[in-house]
N, C-alpha and C. Protein backbone atom coordinates (compact mmCIF):
# COMPACT_ATOMS: atom_id res chain seq x y z
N UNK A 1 -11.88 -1.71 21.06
CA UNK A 1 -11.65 -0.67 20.09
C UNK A 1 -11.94 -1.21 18.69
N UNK A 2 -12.40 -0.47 17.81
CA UNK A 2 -13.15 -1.03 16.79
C UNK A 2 -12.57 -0.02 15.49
N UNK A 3 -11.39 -0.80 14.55
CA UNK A 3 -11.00 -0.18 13.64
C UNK A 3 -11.41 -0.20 12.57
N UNK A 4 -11.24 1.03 11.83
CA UNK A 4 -12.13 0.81 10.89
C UNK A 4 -12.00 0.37 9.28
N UNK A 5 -12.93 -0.31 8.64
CA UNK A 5 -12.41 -1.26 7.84
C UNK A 5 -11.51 -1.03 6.73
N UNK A 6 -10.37 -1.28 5.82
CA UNK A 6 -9.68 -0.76 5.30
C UNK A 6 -8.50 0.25 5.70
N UNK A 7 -8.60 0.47 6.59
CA UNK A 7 -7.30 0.95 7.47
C UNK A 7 -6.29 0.20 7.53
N UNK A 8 -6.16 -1.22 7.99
CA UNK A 8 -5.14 -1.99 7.91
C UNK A 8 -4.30 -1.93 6.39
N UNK A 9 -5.47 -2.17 5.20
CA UNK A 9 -4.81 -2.40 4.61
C UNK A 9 -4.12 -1.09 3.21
N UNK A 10 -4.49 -0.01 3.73
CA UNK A 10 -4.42 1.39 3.21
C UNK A 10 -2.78 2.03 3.87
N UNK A 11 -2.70 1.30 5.10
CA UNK A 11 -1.46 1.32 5.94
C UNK A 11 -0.65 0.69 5.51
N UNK A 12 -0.42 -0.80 5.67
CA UNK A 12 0.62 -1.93 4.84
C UNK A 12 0.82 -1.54 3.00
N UNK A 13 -0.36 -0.63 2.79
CA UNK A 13 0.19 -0.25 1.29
C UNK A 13 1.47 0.56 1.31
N UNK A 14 1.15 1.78 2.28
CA UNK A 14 2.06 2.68 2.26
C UNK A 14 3.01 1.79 2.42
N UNK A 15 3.61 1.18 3.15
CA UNK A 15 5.12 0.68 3.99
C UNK A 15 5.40 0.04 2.80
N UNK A 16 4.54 -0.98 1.53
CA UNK A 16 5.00 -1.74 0.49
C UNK A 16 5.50 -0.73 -0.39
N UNK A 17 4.72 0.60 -0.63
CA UNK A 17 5.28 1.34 -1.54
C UNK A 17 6.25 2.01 -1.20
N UNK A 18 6.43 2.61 -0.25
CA UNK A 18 7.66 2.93 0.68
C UNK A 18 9.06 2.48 0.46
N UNK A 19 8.63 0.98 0.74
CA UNK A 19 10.03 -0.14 0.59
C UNK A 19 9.86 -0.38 -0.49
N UNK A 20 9.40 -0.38 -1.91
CA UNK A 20 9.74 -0.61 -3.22
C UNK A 20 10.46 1.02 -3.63
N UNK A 21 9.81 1.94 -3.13
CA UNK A 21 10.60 3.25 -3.58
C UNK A 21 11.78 2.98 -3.20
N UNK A 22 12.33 2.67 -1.97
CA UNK A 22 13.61 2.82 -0.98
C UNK A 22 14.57 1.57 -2.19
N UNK A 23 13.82 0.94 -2.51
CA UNK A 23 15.01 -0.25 -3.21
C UNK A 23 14.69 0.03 -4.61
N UNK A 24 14.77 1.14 -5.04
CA UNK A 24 14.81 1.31 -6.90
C UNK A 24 15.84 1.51 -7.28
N UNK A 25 17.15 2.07 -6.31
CA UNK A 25 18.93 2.00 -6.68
C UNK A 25 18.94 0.41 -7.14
N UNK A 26 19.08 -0.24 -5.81
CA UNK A 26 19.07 -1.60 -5.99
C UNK A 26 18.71 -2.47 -7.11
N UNK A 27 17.57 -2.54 -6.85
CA UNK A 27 17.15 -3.51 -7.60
C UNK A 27 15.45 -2.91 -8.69
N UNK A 28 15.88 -2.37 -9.43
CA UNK A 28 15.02 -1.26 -10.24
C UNK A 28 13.53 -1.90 -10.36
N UNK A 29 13.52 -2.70 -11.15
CA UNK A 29 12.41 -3.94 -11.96
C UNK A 29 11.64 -4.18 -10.58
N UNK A 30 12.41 -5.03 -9.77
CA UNK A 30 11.81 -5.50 -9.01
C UNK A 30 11.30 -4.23 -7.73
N UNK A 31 11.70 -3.34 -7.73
CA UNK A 31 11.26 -2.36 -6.67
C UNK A 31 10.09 -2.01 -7.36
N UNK A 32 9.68 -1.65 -8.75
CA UNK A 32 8.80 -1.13 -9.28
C UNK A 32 7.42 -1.74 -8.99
N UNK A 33 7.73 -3.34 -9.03
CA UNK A 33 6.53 -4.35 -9.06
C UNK A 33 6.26 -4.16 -7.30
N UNK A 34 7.10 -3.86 -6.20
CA UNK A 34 6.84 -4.16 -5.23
C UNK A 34 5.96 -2.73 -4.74
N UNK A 35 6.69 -1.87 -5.52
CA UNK A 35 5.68 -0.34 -5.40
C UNK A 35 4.51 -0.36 -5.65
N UNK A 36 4.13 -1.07 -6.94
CA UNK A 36 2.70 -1.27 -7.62
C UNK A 36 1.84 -1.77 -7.21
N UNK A 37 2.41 -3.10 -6.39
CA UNK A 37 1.85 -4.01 -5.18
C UNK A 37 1.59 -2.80 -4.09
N UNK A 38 2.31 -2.20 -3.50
CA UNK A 38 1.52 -1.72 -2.69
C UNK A 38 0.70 -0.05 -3.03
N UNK A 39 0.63 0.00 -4.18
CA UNK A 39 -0.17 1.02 -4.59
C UNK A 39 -2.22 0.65 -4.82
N UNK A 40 -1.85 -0.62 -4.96
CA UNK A 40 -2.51 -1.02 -5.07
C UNK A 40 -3.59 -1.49 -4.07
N UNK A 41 -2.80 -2.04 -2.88
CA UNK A 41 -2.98 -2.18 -1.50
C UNK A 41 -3.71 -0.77 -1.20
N UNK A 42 -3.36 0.57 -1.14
CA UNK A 42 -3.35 1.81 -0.57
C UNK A 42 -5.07 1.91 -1.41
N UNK A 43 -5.15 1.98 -2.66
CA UNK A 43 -6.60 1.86 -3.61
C UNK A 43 -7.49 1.15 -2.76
N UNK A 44 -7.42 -0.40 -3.15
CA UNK A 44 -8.04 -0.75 -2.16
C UNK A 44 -8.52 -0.77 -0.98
N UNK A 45 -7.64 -0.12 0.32
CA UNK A 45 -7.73 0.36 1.40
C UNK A 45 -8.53 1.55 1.36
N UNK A 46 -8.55 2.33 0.18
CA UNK A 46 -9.06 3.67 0.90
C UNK A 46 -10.79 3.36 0.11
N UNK A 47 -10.71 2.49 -1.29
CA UNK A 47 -11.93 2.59 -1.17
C UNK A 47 -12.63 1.79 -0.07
N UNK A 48 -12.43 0.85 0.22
CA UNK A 48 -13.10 0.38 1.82
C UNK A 48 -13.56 1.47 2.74
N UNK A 49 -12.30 2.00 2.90
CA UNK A 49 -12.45 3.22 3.88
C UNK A 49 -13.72 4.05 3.75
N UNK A 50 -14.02 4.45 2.17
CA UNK A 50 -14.87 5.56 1.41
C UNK A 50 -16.28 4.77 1.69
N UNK A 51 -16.11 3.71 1.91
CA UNK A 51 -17.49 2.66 1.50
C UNK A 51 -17.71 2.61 2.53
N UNK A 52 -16.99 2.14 3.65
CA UNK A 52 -17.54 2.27 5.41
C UNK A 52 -17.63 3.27 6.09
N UNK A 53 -18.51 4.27 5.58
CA UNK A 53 -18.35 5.45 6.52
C UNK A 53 -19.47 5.13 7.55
């Protein structure tokens, strides 16, 4: 089975931004940076995605 490129990492964005949203009671600062991190992840992932068609 042959996945396609940028998927992996368009996926692990969501779950980083996910879990930085879920911990902004907590720990504010640091949820923000962990959101951004994976917003960033999700960018990257999808342009891959856009580029390997």
């Amino acid at each position: 089975m042959k996945t396609r490129e940028g998927l992996v990492p368009t996926v692990l964005g969501t779950v980083v931004t996910a879990t930085g949203i879920a911990l902004r009671p907590v720990i504010p600062r640091l949820a923000w940076g962990i959101a951004g991190f994976g917003l960033a992840h999700i960018v990257l992932g999808s342009l891959d995605l856009i580029e390997h068609r």
